[in-house]
PDB file of N, CA and C in Angstrom:
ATOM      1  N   UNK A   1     -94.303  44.334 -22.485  1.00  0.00           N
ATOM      2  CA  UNK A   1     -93.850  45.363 -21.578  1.00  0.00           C
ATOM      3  C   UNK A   1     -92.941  44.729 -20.539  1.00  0.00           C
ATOM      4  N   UNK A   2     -91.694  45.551 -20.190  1.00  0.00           N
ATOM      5  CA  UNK A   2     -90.758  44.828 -19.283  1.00  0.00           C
ATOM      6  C   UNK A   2     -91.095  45.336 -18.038  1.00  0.00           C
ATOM      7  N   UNK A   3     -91.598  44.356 -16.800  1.00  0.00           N
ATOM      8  CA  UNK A   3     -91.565  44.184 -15.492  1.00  0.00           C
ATOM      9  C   UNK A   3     -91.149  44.952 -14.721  1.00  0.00           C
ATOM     10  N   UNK A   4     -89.612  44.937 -15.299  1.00  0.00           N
ATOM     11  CA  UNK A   4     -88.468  45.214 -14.400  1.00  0.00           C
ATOM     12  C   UNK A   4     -87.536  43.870 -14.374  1.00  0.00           C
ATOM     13  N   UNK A   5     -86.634  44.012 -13.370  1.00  0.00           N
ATOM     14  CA  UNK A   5     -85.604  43.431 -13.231  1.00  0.00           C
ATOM     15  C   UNK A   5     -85.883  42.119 -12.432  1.00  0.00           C
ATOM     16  N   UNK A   6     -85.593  40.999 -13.594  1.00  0.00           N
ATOM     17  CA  UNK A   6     -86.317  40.010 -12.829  1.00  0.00           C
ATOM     18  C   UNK A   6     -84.595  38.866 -11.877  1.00  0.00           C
ATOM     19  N   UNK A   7     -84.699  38.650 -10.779  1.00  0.00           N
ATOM     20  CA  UNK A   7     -83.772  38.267 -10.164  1.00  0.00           C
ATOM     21  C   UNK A   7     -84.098  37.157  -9.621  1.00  0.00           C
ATOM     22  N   UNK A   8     -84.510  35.751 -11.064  1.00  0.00           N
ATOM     23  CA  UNK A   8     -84.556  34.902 -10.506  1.00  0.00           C
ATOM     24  C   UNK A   8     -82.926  33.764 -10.230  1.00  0.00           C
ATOM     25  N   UNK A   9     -82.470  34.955 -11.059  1.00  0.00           N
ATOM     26  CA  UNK A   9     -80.517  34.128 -10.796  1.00  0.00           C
ATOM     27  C   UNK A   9     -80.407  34.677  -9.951  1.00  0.00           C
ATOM     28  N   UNK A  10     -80.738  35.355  -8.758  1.00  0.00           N
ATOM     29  CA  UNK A  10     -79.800  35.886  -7.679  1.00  0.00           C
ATOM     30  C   UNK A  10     -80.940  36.111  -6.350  1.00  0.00           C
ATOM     31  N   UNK A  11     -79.982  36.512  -5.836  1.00  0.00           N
ATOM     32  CA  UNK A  11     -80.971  35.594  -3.814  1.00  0.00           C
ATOM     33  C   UNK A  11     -81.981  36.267  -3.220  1.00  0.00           C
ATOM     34  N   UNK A  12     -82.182  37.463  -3.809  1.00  0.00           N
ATOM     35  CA  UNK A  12     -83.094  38.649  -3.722  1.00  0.00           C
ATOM     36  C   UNK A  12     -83.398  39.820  -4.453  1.00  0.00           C
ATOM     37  N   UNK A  13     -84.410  40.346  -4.517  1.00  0.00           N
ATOM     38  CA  UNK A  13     -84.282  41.554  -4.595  1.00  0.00           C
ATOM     39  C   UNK A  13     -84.149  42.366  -3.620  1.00  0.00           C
ATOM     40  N   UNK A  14     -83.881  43.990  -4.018  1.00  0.00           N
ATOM     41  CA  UNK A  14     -83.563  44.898  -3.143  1.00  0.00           C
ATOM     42  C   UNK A  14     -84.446  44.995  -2.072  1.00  0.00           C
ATOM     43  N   UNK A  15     -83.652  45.396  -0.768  1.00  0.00           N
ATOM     44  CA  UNK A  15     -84.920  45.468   0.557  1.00  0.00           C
ATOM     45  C   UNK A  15     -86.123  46.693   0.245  1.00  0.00           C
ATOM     46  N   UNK A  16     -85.522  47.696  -0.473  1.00  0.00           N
ATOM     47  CA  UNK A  16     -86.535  48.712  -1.138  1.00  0.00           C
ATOM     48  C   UNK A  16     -87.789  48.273  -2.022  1.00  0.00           C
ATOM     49  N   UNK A  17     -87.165  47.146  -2.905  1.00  0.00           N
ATOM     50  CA  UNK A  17     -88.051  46.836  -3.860  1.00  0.00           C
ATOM     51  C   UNK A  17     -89.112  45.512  -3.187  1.00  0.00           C
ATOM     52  N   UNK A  18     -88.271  45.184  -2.222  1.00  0.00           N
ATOM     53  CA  UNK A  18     -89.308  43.772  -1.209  1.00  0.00           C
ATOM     54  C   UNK A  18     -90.459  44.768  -0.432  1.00  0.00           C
ATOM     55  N   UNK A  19     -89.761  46.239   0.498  1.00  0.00           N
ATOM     56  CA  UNK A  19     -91.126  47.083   0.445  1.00  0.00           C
ATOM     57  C   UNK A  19     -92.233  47.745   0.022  1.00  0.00           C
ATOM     58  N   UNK A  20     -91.498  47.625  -1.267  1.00  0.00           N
ATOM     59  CA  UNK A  20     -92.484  48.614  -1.805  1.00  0.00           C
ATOM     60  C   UNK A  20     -93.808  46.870  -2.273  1.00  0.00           C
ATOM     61  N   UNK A  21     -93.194  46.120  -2.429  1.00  0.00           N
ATOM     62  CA  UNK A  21     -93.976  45.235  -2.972  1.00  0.00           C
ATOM     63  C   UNK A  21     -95.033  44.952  -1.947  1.00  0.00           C
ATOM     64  N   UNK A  22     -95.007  44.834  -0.310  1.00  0.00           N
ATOM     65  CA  UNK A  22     -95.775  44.998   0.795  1.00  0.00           C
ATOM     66  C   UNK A  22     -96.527  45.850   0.568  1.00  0.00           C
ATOM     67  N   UNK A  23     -96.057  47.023   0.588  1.00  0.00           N
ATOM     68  CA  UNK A  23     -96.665  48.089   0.808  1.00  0.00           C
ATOM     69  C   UNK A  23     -98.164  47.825  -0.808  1.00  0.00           C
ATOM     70  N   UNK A  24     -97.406  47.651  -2.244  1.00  0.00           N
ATOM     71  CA  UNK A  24     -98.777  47.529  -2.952  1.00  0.00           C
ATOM     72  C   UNK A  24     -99.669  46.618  -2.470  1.00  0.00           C
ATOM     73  N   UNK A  25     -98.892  45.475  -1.703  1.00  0.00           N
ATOM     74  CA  UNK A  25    -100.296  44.297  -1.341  1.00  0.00           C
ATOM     75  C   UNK A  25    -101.234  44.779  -0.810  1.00  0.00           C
ATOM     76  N   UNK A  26    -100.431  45.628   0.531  1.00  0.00           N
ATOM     77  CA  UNK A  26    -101.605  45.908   1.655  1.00  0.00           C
ATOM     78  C   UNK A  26    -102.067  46.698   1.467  1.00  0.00           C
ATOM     79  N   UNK A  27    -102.369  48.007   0.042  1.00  0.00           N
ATOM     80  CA  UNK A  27    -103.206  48.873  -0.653  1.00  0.00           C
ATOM     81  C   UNK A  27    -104.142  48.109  -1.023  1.00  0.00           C
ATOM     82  N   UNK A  28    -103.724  47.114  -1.666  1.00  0.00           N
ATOM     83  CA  UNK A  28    -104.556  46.204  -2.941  1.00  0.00           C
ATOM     84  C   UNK A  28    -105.911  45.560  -1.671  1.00  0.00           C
ATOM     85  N   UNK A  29    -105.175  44.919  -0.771  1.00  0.00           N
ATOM     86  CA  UNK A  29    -106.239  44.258   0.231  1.00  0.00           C
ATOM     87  C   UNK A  29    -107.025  44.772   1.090  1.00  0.00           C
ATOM     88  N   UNK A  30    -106.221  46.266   1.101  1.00  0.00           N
ATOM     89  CA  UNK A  30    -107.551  47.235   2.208  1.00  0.00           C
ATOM     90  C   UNK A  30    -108.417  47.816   1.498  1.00  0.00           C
ATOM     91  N   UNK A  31    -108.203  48.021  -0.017  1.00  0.00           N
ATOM     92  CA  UNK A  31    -109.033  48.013  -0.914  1.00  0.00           C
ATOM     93  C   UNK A  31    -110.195  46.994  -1.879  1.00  0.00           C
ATOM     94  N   UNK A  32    -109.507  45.651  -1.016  1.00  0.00           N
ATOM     95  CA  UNK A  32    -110.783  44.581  -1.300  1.00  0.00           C
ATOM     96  C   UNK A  32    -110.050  44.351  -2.829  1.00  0.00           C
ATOM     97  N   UNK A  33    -108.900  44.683  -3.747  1.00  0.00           N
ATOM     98  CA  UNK A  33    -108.897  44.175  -4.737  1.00  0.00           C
ATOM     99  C   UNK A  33    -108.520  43.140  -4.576  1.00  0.00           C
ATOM    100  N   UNK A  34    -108.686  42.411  -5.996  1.00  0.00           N
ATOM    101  CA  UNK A  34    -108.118  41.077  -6.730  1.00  0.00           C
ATOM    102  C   UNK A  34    -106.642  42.040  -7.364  1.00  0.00           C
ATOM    103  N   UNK A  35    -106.085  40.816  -7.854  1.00  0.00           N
ATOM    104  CA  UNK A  35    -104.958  41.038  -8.389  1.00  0.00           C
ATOM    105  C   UNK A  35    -105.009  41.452  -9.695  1.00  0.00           C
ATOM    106  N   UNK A  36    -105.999  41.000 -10.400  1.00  0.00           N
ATOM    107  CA  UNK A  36    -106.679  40.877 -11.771  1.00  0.00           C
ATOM    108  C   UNK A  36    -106.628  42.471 -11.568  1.00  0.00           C
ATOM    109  N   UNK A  37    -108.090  43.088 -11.173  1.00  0.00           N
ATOM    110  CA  UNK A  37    -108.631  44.184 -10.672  1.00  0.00           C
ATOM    111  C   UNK A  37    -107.315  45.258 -10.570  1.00  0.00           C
ATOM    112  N   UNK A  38    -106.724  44.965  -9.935  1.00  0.00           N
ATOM    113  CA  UNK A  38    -105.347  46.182  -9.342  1.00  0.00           C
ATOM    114  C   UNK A  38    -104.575  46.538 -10.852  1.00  0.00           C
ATOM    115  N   UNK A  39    -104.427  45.157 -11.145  1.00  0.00           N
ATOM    116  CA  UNK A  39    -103.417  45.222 -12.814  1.00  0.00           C
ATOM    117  C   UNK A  39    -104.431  45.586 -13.642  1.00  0.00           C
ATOM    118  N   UNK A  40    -105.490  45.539 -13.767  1.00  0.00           N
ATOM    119  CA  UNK A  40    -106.332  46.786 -14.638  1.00  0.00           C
ATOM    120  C   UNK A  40    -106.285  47.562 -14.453  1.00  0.00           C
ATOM    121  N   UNK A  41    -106.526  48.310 -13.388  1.00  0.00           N
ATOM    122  CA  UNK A  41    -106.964  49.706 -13.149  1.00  0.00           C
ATOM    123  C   UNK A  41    -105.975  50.647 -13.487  1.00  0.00           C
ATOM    124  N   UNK A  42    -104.343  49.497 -13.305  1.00  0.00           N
ATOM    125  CA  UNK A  42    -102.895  50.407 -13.277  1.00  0.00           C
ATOM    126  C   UNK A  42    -102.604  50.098 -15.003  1.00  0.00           C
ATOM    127  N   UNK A  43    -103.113  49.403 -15.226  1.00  0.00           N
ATOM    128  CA  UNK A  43    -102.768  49.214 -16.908  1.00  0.00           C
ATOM    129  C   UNK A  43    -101.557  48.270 -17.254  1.00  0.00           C
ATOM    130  N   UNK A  44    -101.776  46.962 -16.667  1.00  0.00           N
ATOM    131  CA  UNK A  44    -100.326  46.554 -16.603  1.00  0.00           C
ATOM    132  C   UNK A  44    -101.273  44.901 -16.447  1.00  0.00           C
ATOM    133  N   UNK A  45    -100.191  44.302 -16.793  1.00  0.00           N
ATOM    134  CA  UNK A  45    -100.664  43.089 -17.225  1.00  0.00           C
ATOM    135  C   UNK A  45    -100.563  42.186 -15.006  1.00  0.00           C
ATOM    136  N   UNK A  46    -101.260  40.787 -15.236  1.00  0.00           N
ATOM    137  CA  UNK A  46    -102.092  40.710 -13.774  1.00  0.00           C
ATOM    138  C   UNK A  46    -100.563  39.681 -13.353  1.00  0.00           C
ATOM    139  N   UNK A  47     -99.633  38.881 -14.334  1.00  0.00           N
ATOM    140  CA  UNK A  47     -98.608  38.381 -14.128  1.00  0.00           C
ATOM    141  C   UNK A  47     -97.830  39.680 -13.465  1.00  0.00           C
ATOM    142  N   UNK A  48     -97.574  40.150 -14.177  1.00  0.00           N
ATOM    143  CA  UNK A  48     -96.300  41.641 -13.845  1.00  0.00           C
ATOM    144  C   UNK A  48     -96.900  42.157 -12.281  1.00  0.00           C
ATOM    145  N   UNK A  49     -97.864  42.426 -11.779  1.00  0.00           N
ATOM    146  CA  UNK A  49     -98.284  42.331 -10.523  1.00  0.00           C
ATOM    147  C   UNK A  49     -97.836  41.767  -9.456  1.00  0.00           C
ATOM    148  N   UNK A  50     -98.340  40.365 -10.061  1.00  0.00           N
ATOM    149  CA  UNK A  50     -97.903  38.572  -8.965  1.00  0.00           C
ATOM    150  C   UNK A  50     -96.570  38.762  -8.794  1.00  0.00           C
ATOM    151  N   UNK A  51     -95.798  38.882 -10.044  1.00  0.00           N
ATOM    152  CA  UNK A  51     -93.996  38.553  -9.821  1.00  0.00           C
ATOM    153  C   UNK A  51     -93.895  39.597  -8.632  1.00  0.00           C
ATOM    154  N   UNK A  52     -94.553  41.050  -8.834  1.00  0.00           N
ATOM    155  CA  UNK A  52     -93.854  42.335  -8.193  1.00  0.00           C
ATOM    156  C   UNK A  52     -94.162  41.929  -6.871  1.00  0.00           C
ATOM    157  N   UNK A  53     -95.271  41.293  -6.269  1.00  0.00           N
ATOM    158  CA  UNK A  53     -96.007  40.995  -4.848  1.00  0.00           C
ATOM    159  C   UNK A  53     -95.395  40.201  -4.097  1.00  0.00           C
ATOM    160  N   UNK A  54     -94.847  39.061  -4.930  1.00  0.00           N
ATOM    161  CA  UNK A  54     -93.964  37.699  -4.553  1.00  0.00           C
ATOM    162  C   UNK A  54     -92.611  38.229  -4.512  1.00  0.00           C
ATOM    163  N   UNK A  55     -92.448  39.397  -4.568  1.00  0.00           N
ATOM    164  CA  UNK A  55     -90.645  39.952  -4.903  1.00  0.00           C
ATOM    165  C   UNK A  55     -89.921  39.138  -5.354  1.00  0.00           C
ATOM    166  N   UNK A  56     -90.912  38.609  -6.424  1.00  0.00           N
ATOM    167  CA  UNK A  56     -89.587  38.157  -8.043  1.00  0.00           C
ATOM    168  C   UNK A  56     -88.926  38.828  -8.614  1.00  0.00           C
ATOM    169  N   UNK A  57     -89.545  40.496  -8.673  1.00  0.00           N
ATOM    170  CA  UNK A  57     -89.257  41.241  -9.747  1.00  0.00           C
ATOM    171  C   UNK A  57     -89.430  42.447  -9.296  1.00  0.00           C
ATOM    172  N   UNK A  58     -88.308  43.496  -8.920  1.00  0.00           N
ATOM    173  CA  UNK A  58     -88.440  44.913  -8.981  1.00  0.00           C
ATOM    174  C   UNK A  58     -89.397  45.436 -10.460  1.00  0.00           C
ATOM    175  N   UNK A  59     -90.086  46.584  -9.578  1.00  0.00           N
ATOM    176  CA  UNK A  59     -90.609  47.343 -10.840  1.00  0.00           C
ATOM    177  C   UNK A  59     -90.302  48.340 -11.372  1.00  0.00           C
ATOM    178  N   UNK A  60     -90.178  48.829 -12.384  1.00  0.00           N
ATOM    179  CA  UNK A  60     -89.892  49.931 -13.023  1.00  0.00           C
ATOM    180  C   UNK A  60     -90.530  51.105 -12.823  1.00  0.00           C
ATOM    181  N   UNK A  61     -89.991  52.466 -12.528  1.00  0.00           N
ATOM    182  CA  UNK A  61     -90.665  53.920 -12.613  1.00  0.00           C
ATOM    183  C   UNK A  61     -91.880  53.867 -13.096  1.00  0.00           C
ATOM    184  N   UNK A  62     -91.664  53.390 -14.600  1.00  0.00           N
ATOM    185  CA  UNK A  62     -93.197  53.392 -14.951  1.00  0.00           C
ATOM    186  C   UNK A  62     -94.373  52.616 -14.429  1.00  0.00           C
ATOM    187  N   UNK A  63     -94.404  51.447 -13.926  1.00  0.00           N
ATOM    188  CA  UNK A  63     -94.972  50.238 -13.099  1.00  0.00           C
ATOM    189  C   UNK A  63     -95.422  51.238 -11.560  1.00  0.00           C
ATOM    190  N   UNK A  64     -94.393  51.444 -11.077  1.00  0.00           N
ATOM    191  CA  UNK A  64     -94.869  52.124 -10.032  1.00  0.00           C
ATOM    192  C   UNK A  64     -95.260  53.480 -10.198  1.00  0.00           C
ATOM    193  N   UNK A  65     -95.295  54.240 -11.045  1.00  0.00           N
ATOM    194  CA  UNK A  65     -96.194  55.441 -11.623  1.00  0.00           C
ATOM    195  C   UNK A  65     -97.897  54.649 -11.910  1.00  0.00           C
ATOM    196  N   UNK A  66     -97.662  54.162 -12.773  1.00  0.00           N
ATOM    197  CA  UNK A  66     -98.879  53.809 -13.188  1.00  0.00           C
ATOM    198  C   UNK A  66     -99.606  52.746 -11.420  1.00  0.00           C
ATOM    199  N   UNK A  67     -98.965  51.869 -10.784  1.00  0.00           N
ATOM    200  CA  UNK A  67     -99.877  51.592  -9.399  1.00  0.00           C
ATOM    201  C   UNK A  67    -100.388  52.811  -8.527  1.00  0.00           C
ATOM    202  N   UNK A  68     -98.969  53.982  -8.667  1.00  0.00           N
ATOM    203  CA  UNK A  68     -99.469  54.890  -7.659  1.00  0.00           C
ATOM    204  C   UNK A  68    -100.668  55.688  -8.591  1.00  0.00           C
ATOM    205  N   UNK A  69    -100.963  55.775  -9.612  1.00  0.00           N
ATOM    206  CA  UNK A  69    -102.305  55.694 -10.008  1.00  0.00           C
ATOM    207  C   UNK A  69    -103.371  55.178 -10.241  1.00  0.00           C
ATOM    208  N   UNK A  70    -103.472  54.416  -9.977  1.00  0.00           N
ATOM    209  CA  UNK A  70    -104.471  53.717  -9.676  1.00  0.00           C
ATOM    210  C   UNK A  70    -105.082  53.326  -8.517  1.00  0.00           C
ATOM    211  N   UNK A  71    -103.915  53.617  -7.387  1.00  0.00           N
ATOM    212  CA  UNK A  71    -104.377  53.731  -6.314  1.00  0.00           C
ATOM    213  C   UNK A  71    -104.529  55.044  -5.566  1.00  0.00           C
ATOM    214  N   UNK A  72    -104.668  55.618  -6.585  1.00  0.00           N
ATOM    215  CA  UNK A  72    -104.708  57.523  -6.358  1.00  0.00           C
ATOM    216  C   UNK A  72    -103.663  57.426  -5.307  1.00  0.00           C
ATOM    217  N   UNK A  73    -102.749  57.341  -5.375  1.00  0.00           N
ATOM    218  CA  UNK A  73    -101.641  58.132  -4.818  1.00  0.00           C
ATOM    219  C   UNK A  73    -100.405  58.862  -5.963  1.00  0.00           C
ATOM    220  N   UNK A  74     -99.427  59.412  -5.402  1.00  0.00           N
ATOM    221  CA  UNK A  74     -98.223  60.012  -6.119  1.00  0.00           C
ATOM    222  C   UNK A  74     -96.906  58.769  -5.812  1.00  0.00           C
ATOM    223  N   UNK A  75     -96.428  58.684  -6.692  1.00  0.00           N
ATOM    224  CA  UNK A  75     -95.708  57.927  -7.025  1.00  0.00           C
ATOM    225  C   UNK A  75     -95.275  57.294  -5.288  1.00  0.00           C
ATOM    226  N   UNK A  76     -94.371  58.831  -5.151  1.00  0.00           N
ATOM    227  CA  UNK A  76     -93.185  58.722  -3.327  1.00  0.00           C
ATOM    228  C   UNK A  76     -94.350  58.566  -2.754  1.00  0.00           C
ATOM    229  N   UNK A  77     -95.507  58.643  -2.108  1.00  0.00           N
ATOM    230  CA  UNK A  77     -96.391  57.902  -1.442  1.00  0.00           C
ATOM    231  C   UNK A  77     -96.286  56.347  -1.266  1.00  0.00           C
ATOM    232  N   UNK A  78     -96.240  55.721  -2.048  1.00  0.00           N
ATOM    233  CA  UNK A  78     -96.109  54.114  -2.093  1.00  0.00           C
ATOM    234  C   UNK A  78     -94.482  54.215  -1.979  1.00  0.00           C
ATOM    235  N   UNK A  79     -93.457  54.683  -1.416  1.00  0.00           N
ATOM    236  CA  UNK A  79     -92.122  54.861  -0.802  1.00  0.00           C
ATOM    237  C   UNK A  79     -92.057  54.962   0.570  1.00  0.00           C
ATOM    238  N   UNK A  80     -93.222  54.910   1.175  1.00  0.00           N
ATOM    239  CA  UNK A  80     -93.217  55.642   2.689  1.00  0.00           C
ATOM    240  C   UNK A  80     -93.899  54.156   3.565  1.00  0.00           C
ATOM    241  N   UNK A  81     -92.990  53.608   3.937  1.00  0.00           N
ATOM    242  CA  UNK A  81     -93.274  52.355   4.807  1.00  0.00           C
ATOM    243  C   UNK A  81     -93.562  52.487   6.260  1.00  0.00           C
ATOM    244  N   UNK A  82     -93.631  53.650   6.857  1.00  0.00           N
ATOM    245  CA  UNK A  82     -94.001  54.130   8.335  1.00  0.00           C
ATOM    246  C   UNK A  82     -95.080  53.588   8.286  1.00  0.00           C
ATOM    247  N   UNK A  83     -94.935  52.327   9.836  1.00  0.00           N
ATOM    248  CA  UNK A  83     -96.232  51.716  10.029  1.00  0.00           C
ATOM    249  C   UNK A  83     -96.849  50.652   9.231  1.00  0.00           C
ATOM    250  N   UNK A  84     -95.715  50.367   8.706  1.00  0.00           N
ATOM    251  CA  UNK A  84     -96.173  48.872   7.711  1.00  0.00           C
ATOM    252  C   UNK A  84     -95.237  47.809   8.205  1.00  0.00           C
ATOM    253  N   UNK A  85     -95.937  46.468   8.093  1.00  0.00           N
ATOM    254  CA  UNK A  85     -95.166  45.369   8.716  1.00  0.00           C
ATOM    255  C   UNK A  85     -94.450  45.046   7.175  1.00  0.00           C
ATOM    256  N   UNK A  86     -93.213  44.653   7.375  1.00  0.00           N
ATOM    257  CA  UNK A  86     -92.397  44.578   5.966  1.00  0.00           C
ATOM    258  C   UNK A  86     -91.801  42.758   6.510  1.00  0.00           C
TER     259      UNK A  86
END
């Protein structure tokens, strides 16, 4: 399964895709998960996670469909950075 867009030739990823990657950590940790744990629940392998957390790697629609389920939210929920340290 593809990640997403992995940008280890180039100097970043998008500032969108560096938030949204915050924003899953600090779900994952106020929820007491492991990383393991989070990439189960969303159905996605526990590497494809790490890269997305470390903003190696934007994720794909589907990647972030499937986190915002698992963390019972709707997708644009995990889009909304009000009040998050980025």
């Amino acid at each position: 399964m593809s990640i997403g867009y992995n940008y280890d030739n180039m100097s970043k990823i998008s500032t969108l895709a560096q938030k949204f990657a915050t924003r899953i950590r600090f779900e994952r940790v106020k929820r007491n998960y492991s990383q393991e744990k989070l990439a189960e629940l969303a159905g996605i392998g526990r590497a494809t996670l790490t890269q997305i957390e470390a903003k190696k790697s934007a994720p794909t629609l589907d990647i972030v469909e499937k986190l915002a389920n698992a963390l019972e939210y709707e997708p644009y929920e995990l889009l909304i950075f009000k009040n998050l340290e980025i």
